[in-house]
Protein backbone atom coordinates (compact mmCIF):
# COMPACT_ATOMS: atom_id res chain seq x y z
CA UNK A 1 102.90 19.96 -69.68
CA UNK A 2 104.83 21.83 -66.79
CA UNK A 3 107.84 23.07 -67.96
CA UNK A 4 110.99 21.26 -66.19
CA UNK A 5 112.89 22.90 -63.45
CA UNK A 6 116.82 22.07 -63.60
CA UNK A 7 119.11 22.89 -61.15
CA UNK A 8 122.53 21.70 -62.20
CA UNK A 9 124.94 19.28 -59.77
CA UNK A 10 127.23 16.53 -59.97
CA UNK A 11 125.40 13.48 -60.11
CA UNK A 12 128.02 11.12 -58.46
CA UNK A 13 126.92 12.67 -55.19
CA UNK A 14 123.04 12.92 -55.55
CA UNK A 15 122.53 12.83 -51.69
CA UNK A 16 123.86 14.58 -48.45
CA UNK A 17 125.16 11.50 -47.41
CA UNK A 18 126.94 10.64 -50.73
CA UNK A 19 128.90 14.01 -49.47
CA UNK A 20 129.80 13.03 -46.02
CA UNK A 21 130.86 10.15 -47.22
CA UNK A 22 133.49 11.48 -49.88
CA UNK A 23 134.43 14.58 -47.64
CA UNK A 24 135.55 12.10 -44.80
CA UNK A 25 137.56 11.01 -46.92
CA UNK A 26 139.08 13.55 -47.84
CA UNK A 27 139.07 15.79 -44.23
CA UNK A 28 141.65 14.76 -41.64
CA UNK A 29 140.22 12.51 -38.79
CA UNK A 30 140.16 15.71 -36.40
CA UNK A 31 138.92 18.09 -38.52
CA UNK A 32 136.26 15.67 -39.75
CA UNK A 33 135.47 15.09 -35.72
CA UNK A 34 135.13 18.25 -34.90
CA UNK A 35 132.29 19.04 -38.38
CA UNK A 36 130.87 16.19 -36.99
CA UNK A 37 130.65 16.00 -32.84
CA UNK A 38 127.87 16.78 -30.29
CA UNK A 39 128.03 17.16 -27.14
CA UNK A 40 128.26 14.09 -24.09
CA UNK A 41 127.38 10.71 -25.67
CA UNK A 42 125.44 12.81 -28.42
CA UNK A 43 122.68 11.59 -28.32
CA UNK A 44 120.75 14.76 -29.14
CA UNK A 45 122.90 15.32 -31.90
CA UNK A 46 121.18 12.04 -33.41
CA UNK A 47 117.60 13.34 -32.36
CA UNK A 48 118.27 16.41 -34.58
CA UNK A 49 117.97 14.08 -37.77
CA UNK A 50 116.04 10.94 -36.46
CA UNK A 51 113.07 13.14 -35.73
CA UNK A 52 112.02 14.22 -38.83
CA UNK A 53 111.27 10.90 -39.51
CA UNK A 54 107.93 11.20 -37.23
CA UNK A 55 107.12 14.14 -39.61
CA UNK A 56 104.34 12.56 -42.27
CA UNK A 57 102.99 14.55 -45.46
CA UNK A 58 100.41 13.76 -48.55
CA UNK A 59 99.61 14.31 -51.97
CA UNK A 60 96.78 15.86 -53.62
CA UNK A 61 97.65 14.18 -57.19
CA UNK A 62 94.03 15.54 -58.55
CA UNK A 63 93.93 19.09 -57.85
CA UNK A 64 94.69 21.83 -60.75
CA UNK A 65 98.54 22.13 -60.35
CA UNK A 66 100.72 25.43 -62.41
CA UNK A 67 103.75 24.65 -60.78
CA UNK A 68 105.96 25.70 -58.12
CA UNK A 69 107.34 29.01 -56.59
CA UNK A 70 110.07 28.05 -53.53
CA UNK A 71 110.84 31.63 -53.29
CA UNK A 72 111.33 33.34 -50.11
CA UNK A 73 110.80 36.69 -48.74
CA UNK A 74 112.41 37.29 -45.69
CA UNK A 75 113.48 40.93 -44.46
CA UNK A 76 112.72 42.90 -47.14
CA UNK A 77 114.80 39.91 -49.88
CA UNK A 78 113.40 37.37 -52.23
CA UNK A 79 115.88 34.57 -51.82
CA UNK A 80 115.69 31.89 -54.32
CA UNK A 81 114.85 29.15 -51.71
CA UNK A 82 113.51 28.58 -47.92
CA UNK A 83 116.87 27.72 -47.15
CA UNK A 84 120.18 29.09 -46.30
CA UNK A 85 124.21 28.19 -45.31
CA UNK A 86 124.18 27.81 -40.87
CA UNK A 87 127.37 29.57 -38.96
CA UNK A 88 129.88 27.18 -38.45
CA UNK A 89 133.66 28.06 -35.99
CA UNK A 90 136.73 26.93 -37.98
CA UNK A 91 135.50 26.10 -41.19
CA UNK A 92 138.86 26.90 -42.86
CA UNK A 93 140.64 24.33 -40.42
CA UNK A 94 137.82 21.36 -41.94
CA UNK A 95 138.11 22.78 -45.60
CA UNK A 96 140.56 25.51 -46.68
CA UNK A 97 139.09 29.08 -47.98
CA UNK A 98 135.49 27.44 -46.98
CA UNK A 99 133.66 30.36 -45.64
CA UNK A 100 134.98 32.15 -48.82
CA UNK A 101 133.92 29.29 -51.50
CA UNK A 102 130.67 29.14 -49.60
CA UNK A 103 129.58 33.10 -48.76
CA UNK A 104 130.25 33.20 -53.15
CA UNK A 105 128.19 29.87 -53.80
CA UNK A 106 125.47 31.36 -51.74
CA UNK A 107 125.31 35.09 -53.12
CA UNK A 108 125.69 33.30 -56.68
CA UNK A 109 122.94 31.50 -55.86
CA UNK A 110 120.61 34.15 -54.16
CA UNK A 111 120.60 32.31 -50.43
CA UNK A 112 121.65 33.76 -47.05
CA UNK A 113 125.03 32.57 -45.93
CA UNK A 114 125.77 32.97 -42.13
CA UNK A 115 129.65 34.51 -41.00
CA UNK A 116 130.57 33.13 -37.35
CA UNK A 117 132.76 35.16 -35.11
CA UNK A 118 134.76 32.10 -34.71
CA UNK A 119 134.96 31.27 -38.11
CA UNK A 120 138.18 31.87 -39.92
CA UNK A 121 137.77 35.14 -42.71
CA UNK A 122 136.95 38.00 -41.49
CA UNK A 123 133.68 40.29 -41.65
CA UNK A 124 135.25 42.41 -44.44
CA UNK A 125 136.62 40.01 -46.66
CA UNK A 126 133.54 37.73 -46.64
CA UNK A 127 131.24 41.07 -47.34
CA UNK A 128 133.67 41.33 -50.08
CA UNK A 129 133.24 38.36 -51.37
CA UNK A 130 129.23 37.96 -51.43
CA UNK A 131 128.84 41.81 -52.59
CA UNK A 132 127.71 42.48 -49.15
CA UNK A 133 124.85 40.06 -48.56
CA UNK A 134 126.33 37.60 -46.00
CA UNK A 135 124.29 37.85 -42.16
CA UNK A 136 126.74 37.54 -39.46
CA UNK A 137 126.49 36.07 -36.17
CA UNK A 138 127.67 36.85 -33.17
CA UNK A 139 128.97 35.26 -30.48
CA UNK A 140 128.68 37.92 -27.60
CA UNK A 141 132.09 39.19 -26.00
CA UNK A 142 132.81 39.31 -22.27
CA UNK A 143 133.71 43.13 -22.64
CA UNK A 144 130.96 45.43 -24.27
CA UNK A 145 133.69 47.48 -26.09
CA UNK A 146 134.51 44.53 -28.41
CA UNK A 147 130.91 43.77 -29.33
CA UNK A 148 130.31 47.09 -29.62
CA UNK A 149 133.40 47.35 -32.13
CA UNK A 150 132.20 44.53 -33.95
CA UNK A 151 128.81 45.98 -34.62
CA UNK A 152 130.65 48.86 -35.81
CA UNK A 153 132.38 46.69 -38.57
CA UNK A 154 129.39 45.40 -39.61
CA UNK A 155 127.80 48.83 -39.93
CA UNK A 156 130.50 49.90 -42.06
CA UNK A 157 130.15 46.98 -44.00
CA UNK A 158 126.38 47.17 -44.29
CA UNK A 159 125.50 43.69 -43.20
CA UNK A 160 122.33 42.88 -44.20
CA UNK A 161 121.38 41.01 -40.70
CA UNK A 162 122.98 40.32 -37.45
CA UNK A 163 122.04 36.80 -35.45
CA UNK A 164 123.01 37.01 -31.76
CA UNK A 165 123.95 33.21 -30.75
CA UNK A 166 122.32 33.11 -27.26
CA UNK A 167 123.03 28.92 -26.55
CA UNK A 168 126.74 28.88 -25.70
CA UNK A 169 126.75 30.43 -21.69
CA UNK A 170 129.33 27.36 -21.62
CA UNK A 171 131.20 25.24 -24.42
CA UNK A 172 129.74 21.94 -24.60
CA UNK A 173 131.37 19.05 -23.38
CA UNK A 174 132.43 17.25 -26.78
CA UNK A 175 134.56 14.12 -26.22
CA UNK A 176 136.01 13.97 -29.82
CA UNK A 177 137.73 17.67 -29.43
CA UNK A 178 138.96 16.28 -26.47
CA UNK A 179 140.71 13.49 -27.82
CA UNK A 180 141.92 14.98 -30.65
CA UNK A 181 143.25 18.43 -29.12
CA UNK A 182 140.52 20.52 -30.38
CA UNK A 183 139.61 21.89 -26.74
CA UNK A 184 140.44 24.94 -25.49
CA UNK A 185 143.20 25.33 -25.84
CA UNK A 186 143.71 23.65 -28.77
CA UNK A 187 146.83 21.47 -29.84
CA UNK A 188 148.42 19.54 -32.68
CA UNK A 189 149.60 16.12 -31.28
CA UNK A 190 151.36 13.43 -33.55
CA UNK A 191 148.03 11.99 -34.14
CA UNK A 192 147.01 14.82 -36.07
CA UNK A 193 150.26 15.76 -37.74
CA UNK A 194 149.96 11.97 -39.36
CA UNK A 195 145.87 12.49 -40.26
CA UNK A 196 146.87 15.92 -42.03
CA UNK A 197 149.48 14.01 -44.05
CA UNK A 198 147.03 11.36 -45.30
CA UNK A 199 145.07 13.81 -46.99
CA UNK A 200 147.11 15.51 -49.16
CA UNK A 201 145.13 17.82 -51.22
CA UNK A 202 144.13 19.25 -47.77
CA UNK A 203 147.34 19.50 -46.80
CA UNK A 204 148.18 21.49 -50.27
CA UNK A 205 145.29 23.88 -49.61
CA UNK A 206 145.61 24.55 -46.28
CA UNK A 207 149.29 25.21 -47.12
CA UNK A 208 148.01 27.55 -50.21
CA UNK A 209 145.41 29.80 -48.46
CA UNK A 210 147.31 29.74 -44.75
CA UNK A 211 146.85 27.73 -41.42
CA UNK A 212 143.49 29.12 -40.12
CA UNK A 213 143.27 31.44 -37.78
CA UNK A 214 140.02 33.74 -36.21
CA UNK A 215 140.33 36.17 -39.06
CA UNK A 216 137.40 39.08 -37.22
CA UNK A 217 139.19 38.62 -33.67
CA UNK A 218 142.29 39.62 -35.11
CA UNK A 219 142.38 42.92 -34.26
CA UNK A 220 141.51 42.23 -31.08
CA UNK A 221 144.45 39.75 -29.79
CA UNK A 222 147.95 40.35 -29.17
CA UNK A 223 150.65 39.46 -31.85
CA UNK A 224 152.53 36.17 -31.26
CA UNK A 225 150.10 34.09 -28.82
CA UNK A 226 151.00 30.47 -28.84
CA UNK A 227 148.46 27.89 -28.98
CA UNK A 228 148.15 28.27 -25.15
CA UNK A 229 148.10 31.85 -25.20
CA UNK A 230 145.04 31.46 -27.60
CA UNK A 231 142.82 29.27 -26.26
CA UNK A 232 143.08 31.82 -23.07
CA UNK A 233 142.33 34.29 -25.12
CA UNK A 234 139.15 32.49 -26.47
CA UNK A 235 137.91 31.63 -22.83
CA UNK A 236 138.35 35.52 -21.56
CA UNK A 237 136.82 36.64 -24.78
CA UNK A 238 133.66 34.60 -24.67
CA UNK A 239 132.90 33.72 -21.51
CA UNK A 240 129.38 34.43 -19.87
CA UNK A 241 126.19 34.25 -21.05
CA UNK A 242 123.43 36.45 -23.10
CA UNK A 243 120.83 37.83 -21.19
CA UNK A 244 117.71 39.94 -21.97
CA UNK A 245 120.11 43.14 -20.92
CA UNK A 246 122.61 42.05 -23.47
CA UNK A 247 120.00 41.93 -26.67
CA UNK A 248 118.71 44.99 -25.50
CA UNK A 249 121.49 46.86 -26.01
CA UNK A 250 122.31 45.26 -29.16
CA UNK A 251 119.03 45.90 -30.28
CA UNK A 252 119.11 49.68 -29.14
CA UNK A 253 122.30 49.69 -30.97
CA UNK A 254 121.47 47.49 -34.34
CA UNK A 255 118.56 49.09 -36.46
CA UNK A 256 118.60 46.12 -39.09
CA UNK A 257 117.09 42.97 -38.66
CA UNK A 258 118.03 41.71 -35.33
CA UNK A 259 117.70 37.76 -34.90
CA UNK A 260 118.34 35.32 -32.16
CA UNK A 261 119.76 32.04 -32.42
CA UNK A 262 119.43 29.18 -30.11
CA UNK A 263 115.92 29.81 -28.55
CA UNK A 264 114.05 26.59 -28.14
CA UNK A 265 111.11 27.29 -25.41
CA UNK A 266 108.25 29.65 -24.62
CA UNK A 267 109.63 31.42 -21.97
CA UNK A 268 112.47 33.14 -24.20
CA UNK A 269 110.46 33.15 -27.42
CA UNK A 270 108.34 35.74 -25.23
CA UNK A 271 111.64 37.19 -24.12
CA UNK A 272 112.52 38.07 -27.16
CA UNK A 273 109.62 39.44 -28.71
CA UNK A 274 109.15 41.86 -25.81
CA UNK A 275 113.17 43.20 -26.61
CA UNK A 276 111.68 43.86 -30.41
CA UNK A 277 113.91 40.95 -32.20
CA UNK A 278 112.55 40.26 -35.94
CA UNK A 279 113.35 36.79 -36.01
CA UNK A 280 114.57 33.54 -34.18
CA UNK A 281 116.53 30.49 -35.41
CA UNK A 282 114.91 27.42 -33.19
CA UNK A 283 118.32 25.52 -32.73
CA UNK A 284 119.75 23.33 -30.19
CA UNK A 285 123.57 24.55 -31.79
CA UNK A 286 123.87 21.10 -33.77
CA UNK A 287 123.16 18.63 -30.77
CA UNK A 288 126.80 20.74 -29.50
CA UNK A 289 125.47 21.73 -26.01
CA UNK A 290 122.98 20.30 -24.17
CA UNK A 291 122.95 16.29 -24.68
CA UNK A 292 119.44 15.78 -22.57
CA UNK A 293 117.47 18.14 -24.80
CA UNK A 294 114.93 18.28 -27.39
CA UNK A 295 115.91 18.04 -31.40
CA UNK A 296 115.58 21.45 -33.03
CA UNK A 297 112.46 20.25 -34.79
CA UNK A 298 110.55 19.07 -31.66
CA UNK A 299 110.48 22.54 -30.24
CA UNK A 300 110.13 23.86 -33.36
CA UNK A 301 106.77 22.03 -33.49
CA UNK A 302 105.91 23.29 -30.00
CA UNK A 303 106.80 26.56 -30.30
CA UNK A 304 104.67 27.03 -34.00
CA UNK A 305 101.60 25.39 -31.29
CA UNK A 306 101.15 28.87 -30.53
CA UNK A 307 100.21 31.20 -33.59
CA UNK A 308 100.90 34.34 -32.12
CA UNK A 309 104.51 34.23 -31.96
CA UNK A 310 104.63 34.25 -36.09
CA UNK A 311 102.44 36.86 -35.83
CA UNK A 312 105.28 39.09 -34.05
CA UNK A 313 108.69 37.57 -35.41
CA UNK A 314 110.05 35.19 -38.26
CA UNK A 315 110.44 31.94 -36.97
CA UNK A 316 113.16 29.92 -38.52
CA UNK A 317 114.80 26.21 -38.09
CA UNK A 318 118.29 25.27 -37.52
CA UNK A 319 119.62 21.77 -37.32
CA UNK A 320 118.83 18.14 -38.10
CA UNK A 321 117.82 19.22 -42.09
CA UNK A 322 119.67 16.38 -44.33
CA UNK A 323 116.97 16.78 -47.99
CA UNK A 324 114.41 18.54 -49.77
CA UNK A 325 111.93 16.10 -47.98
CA UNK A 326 113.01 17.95 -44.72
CA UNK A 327 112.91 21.39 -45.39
CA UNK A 328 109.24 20.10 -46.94
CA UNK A 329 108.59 18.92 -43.52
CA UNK A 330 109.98 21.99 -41.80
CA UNK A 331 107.87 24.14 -43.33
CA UNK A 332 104.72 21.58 -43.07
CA UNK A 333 104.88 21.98 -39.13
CA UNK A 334 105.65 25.69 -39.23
CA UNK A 335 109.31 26.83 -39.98
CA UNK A 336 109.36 30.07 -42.02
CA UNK A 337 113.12 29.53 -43.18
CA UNK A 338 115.53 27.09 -42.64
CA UNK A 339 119.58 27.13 -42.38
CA UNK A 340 121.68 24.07 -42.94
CA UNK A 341 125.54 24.09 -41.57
CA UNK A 342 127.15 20.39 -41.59
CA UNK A 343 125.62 19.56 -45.52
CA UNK A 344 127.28 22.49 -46.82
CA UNK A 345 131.02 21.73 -45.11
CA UNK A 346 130.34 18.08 -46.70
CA UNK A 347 130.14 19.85 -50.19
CA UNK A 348 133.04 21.94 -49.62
CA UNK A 349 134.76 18.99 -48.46
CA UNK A 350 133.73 16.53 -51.34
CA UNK A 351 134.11 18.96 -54.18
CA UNK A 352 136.16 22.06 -53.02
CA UNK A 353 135.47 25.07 -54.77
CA UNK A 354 132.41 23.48 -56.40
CA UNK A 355 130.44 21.95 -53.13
CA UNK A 356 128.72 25.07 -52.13
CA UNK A 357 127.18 25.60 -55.19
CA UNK A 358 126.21 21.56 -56.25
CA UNK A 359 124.88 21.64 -52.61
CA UNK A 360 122.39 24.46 -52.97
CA UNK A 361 121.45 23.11 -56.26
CA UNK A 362 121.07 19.57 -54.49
CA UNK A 363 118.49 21.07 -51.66
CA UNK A 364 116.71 22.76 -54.87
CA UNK A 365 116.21 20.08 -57.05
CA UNK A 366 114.82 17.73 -53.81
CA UNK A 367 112.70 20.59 -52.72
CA UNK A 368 111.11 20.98 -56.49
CA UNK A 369 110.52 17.45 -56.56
CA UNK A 370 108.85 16.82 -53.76
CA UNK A 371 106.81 20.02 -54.01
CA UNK A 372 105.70 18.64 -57.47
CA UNK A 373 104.65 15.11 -56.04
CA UNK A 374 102.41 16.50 -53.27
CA UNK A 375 101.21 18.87 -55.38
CA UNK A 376 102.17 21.83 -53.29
CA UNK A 377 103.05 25.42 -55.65
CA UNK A 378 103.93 27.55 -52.81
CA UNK A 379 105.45 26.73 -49.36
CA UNK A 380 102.92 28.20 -47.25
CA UNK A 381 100.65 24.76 -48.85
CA UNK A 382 103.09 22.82 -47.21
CA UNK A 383 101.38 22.74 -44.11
CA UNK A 384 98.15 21.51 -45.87
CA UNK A 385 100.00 18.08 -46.47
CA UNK A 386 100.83 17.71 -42.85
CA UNK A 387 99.60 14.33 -41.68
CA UNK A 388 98.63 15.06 -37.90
């Protein structure tokens, strides 16, 4: 008999969307907006999950079976699973200490977490925290001194891999920031005094750990700016877009594993392998930019069309991934790795300092299962299942 995998969690919230449904609770209104807007009338951002429905696999029950490996090697580490924790901007302001609860859940639990430039703990502390194996991504500056100061940090640090975000040459348009002050610049309006003070054990925590802030751009801004000040700040820092130029320099700069995140057609996929980057995230930035465009898994699934490109570069997914059955189907139609952002803030939201952890464990204990009921021991047999 095979011996039984267990990966432990807290069974009241066996699902993704038992999560989301307890962390809304629990997340003021405008923080909870901002986790969970796209761009325009987001419609794209609903494509990112819908899609995978298309996505069809079957069993081999007869076949000799010894059990399953869902193991990944992936720049020179074997992480525990094909999965890892997306970037995400502000995710103290929608949980308290959450890129800290999460960068630990992850290292615990031998999976990649993801630091954002916008998020709110800085590069040092959250290589402190994870011993050193968070990636970072980075949201290119306007001037080349800062992101060349920034790579410096992470040298010192020895970050294990840096992901250039190439999708944002504008911020999307995203009607809930809007409405709730979230914009650049942002503001806090009566509305969201009152949402704040609904949700006390928010409230508590944010009071506990500190109002968040853009803990890696602090060296970087004057001390003092207003909420104004800041989002003028933000909009002189970041704006302009990331051309092949840009990446080359980084990658002249960077001799780690250089990745780029946010390419979704042919023309930069080629773009990037002829710059010498080891790895893209296919991403549309969580349905956040560009309403009229494809899901992340639908040019996924053109892109893998062509098998030379995973000949030259890793080719990983980013967006849309809600259970073990997707990641299945990611890796059925050709994803090499996978990176989940909104999931995770719903565990940190539903279970504070335990959500990272019961989340990981959650994707685990999906992906075993399924893997045992098609029959599939390793992930590369994934695609074997595909029903085309």
């Amino acid at each position: 008999m095979q011996k039984k995998i267990t990966y432990p969690y807290n069974s009241n919230y066996p699902s993704i969307a038992d999560l989301k449904k307890k962390a809304k609770s629990r997340i003021p209104k405008f923080a909870f907006d901002y986790l969970e807007g796209g761009c325009n009338e987001e419609l794209n951002l609903a494509r990112n999950e819908s899609d995978f429905d298309d996505i069809y696999l079957k069993p081999q029950y007869l076949k000799p079976y010894k059990g399953i490996d869902m193991s990944k090697t992936l720049f020179g580490h074997t992480y525990s699973a094909p999965f890892g924790i997306s970037p995400i901007g502000l995710q103290g302001l929608m949980w308290p200490n959450a890129p800290e609860i999460l960068a630990k859940a992850a290292a615990k639990e031998n999976v990649p977490y993801i630091l954002s430039t916008v998020s709110t703990s800085s590069i040092e502390r959250i290589a402190e925290v994870s011993g050193g194996k968070a990636w970072f991504q980075l949201y290119h500056p306007t001037e080349n001194s800062l992101r060349d100061d920034i790579i410096r940090r992470l040298q010192v640090v020895e970050c294990p891999v840096l992901v250039v975000l190439v999708d944002v040459p504008s911020f999307g348009l995203r009607y809930r920031e809007i409405k709730s002050g979230l914009s650049m610049p942002p503001k806090m309006n009566i509305q969201n005094i009152f949402q704040a003070a609904i949700r006390p054990t928010w409230g508590i925590k944010t009071l506990k750990h500190g109002i968040p802030s853009f803990a890696t751009l602090k060296p970087y801004m004057e001390k003092g700016l207003d909420m104004t000040q800041l989002g003028q700040f933000m909009n002189r820092t970041f704006t302009g877009r990331v051309d092949v130029q840009k990446i080359q320099a980084i990658r002249d700069m960077w001799k780690g594993p250089l990745v780029l995140k946010g390419i979704v057609t042919e023309e930069d996929m080629e773009a990037a392998i002829a710059i010498g980057v080891d790895g893209v995230i296919v991403s549309n930035h969580g349905g956040r930019q560009v309403d009229a465009g494809e899901s992340s898994i639908v040019s996924l699934q053109k892109l893998t069309r062509n098998a030379s490109y995973s000949q030259k570069l890793t080719i990983m997914l980013d967006g849309g991934i809600r259970s073990g059955v997707d990641l299945g189907r990611a890796s059925a139609v050709g994803s090499e790795f996978n990176f989940m952002g909104r999931p995770f803030m719903y565990g940190v939201g539903a279970l504070g300092n335990q959500g990272g952890e019961h989340t990981i464990n959650l994707f685990k204990a999906q992906l075993q299962q399924v893997m045992q009921q098609l029959s599939v021991e390793e992930l590369h047999q994934f695609k074997d299942r595909l029903i085309v």
